[in-house]
C-alpha atoms as a PDB file:
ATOM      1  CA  UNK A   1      91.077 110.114 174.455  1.00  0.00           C
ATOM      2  CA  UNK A   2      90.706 111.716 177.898  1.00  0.00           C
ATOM      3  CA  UNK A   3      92.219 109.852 180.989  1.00  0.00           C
ATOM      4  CA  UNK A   4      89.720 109.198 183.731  1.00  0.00           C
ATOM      5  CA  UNK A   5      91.018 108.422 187.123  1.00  0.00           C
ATOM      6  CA  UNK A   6      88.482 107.106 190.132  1.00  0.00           C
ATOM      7  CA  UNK A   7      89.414 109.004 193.138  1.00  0.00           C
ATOM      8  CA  UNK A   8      90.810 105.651 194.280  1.00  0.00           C
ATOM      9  CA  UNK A   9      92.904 105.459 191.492  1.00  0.00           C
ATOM     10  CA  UNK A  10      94.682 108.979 191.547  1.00  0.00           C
ATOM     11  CA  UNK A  11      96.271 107.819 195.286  1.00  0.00           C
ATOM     12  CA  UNK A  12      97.631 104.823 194.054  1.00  0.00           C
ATOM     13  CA  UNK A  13      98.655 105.949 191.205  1.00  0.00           C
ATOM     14  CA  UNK A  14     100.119 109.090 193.185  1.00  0.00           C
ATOM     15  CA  UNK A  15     101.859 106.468 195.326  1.00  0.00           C
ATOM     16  CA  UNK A  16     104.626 105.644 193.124  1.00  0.00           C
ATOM     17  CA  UNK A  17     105.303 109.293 192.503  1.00  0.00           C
ATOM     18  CA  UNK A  18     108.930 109.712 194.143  1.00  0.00           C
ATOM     19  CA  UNK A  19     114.050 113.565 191.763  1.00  0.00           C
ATOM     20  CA  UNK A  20     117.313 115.530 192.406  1.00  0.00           C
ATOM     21  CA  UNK A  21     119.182 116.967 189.787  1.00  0.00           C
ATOM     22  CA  UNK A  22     119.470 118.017 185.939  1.00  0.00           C
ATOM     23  CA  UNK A  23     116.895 117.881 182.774  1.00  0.00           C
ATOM     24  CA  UNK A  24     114.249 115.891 181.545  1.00  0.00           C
ATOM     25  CA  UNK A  25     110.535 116.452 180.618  1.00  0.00           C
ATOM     26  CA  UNK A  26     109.890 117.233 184.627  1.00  0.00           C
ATOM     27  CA  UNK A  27     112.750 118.921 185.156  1.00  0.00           C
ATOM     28  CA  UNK A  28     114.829 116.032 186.875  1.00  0.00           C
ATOM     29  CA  UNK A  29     117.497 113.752 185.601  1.00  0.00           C
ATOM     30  CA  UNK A  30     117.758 109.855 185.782  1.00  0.00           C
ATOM     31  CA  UNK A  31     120.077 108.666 187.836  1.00  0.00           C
ATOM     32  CA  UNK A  32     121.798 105.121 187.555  1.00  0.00           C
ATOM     33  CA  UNK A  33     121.605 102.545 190.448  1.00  0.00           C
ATOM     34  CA  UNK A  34     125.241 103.498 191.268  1.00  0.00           C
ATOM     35  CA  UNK A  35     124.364 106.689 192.095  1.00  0.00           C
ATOM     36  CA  UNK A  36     122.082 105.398 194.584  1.00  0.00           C
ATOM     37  CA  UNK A  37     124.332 104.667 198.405  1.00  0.00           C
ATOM     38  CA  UNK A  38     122.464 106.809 200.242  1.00  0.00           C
ATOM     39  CA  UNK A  39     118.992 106.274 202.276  1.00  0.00           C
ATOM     40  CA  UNK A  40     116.012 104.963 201.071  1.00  0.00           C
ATOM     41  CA  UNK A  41     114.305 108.839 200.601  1.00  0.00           C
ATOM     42  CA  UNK A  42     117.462 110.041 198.405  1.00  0.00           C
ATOM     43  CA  UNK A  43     117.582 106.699 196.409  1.00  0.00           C
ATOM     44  CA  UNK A  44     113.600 107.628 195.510  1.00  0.00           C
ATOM     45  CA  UNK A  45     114.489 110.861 194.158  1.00  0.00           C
ATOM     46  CA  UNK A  46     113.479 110.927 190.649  1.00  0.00           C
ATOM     47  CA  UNK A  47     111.186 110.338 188.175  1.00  0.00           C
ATOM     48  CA  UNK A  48     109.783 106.670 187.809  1.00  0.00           C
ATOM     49  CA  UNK A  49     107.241 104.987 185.324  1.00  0.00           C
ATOM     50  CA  UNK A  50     104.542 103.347 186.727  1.00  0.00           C
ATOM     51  CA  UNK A  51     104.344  99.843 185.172  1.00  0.00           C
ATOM     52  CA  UNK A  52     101.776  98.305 187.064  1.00  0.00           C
ATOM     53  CA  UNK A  53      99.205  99.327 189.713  1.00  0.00           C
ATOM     54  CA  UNK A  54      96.501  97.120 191.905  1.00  0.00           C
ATOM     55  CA  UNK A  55      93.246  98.757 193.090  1.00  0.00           C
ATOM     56  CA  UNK A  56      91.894  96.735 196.246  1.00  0.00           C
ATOM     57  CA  UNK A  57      92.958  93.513 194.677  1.00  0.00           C
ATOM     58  CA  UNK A  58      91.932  94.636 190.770  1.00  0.00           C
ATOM     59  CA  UNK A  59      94.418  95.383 188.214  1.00  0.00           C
ATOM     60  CA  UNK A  60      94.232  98.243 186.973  1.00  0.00           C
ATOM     61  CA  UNK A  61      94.564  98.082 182.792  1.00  0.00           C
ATOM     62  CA  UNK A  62      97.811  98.902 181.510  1.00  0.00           C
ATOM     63  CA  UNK A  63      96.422 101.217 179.331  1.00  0.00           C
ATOM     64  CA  UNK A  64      95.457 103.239 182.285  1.00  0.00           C
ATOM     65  CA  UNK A  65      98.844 103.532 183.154  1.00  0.00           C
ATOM     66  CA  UNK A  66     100.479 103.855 180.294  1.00  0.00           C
ATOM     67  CA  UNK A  67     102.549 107.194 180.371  1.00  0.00           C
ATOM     68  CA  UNK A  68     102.056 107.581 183.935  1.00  0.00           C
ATOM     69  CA  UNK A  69     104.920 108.743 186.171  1.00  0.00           C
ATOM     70  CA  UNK A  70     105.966 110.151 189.275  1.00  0.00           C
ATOM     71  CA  UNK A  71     108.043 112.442 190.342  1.00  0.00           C
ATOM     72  CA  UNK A  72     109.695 112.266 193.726  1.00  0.00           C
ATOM     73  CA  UNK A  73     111.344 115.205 195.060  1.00  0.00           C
ATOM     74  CA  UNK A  74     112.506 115.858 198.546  1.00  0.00           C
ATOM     75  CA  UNK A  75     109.389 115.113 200.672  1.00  0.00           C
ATOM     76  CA  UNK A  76     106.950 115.662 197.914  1.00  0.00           C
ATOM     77  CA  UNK A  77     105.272 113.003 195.916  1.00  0.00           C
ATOM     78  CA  UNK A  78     103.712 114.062 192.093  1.00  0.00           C
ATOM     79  CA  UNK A  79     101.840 111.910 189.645  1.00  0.00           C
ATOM     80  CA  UNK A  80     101.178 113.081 186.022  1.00  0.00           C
ATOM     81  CA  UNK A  81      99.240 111.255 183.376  1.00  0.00           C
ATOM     82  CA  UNK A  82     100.232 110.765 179.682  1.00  0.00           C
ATOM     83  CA  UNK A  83     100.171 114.426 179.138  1.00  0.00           C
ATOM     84  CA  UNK A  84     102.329 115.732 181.897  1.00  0.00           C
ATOM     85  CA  UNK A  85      98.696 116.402 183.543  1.00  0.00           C
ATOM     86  CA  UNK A  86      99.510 116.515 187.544  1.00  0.00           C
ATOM     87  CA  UNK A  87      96.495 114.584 188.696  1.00  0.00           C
ATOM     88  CA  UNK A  88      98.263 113.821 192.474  1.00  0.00           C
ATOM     89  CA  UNK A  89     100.613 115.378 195.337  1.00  0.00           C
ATOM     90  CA  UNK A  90     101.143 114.153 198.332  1.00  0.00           C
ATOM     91  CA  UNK A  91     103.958 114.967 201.368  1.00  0.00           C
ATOM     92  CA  UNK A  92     105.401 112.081 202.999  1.00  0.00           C
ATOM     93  CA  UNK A  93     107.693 110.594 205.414  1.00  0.00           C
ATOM     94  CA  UNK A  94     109.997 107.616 205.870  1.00  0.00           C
ATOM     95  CA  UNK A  95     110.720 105.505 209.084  1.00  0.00           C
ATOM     96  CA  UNK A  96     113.515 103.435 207.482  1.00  0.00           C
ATOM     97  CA  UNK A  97     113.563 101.809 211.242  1.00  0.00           C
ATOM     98  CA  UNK A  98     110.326  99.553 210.221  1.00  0.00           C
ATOM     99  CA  UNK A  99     110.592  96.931 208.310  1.00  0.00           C
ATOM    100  CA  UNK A 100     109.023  96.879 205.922  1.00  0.00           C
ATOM    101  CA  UNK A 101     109.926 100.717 205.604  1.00  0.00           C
ATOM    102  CA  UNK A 102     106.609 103.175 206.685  1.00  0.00           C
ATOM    103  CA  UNK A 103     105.514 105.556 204.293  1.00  0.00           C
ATOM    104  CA  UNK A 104     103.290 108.275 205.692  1.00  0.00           C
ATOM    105  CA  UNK A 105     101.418 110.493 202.924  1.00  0.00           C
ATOM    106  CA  UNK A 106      99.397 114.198 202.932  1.00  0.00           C
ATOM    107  CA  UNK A 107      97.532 114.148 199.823  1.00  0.00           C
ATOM    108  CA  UNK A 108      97.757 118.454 198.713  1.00  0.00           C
ATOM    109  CA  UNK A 109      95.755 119.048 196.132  1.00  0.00           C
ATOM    110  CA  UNK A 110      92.974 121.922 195.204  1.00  0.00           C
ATOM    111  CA  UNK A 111      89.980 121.177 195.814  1.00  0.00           C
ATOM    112  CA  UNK A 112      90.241 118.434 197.888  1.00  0.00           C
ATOM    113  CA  UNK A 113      90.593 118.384 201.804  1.00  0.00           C
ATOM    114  CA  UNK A 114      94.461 116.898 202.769  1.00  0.00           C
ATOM    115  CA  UNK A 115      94.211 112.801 203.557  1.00  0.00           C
ATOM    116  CA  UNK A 116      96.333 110.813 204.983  1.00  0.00           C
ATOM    117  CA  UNK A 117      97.614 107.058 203.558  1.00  0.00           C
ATOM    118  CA  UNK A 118      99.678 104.890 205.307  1.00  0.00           C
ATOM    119  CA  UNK A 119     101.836 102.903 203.383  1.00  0.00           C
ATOM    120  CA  UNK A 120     105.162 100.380 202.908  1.00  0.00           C
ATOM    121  CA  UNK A 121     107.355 100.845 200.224  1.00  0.00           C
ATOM    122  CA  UNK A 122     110.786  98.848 199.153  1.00  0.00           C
ATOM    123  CA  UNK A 123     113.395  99.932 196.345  1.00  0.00           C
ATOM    124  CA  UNK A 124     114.707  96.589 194.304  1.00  0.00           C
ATOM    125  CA  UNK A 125     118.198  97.166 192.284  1.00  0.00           C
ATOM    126  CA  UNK A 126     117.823 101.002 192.372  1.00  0.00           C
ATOM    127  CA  UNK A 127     115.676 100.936 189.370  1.00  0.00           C
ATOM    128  CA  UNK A 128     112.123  99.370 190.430  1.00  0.00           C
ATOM    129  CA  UNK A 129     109.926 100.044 193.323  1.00  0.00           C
ATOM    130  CA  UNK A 130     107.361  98.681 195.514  1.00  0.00           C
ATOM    131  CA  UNK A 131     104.873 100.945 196.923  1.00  0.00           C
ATOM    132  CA  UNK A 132     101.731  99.840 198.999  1.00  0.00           C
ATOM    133  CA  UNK A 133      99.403 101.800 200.957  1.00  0.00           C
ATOM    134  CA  UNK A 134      95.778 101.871 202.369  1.00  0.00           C
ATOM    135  CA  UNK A 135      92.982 103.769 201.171  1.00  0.00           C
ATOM    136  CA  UNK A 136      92.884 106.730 203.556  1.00  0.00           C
ATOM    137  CA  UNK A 137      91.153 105.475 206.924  1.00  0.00           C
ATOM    138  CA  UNK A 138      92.366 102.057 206.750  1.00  0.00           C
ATOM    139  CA  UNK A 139      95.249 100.592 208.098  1.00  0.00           C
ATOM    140  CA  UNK A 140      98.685 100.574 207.058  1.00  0.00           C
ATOM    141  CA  UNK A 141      99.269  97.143 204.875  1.00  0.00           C
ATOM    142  CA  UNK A 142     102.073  95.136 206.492  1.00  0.00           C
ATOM    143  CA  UNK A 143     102.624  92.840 203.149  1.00  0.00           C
ATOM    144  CA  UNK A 144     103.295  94.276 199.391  1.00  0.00           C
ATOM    145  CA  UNK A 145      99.832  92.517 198.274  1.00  0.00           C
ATOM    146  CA  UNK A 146      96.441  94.529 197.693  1.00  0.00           C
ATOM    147  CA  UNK A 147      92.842  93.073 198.097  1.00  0.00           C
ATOM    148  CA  UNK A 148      89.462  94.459 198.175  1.00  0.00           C
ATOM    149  CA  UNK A 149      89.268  93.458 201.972  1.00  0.00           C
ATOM    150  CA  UNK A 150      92.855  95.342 203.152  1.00  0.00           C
ATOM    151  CA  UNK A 151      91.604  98.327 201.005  1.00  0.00           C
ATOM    152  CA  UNK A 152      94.776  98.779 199.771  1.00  0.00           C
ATOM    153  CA  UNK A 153      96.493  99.914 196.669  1.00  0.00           C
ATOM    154  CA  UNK A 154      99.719  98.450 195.110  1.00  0.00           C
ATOM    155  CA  UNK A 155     101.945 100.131 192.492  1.00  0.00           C
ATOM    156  CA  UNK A 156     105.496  98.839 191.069  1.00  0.00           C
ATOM    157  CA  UNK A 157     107.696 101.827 189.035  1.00  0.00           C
ATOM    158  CA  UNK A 158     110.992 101.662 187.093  1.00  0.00           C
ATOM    159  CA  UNK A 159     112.872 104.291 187.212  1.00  0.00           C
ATOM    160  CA  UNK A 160     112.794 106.467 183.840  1.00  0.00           C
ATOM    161  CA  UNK A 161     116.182 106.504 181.418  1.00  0.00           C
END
């Protein structure tokens, strides 16, 4: 069966993309929470499985999901579907001075012109993530909740083992 993804749905689903070192499928090793001391952007490197996602206040079905991941890598954001298929990219920043913590993205992919999503984003334990940002053109969310009104998108991810 052929994954479909809305182009709403790619950008959230992008969003939890966040990797240093060593081998696995995408080239990047797991890393355990105690490896994690440093900032918030070198505590995202990795690869991460999307567990659940929230398209302007609608789930979206786990079986959409299912085998989604993201890859976070210096400044650089990747989703890839069940079959290692990159379906998003995105640059962003941090400003670890806001709290909630800002994430800025730069959506790069062919084909389509770059957009930017502003977003908020929290790590939990070292091994789960929050990530929430608006549909490009709205404004940044300042809670980790998504509705159809806010226009937002929210995605939690575990990291991989």
């Amino acid at each position: 069966m052929k994954r479909k993804f809305s182009i709403a749905t790619v950008p959230a689903i992008a969003a939890l993309c966040l990797a240093l070192f060593g081998l696995t499928p995408f080239g990047l090793a797991s890393l355990s929470a105690e490896e994690h001391t440093g900032s918030l952007k070198q505590r995202l490197m990795g690869v991460w499985d999307v567990e659940e996602g929230v398209n302007q206040g609608e789930e979206i079905p786990e079986k959409e999901l299912e085998g989604t991941v993201m890859k976070i890598e210096k400044n650089v954001i990747i989703t890839y579907d069940k079959d290692q298929r990159e379906v998003y990219r995105a640059m962003f920043t941090l400003d670890e001075t806001k709290k909630p913590v800002h994430i800025d993205m730069m959506t790069e992919m062919k084909g389509m012109p770059p957009m930017k999503s502003l977003g908020i984003i929290k790590i939990e334990d070292g091994d789960e993530f929050e990530l929430c940002y608006a549909l490009p053109g709205a404004e940044r969310p300042t809670k980790f909740k998504s509705t159809k009104e806010n226009k937002t998108m929210l995605f939690e991810a575990e990291r991989e083992d």
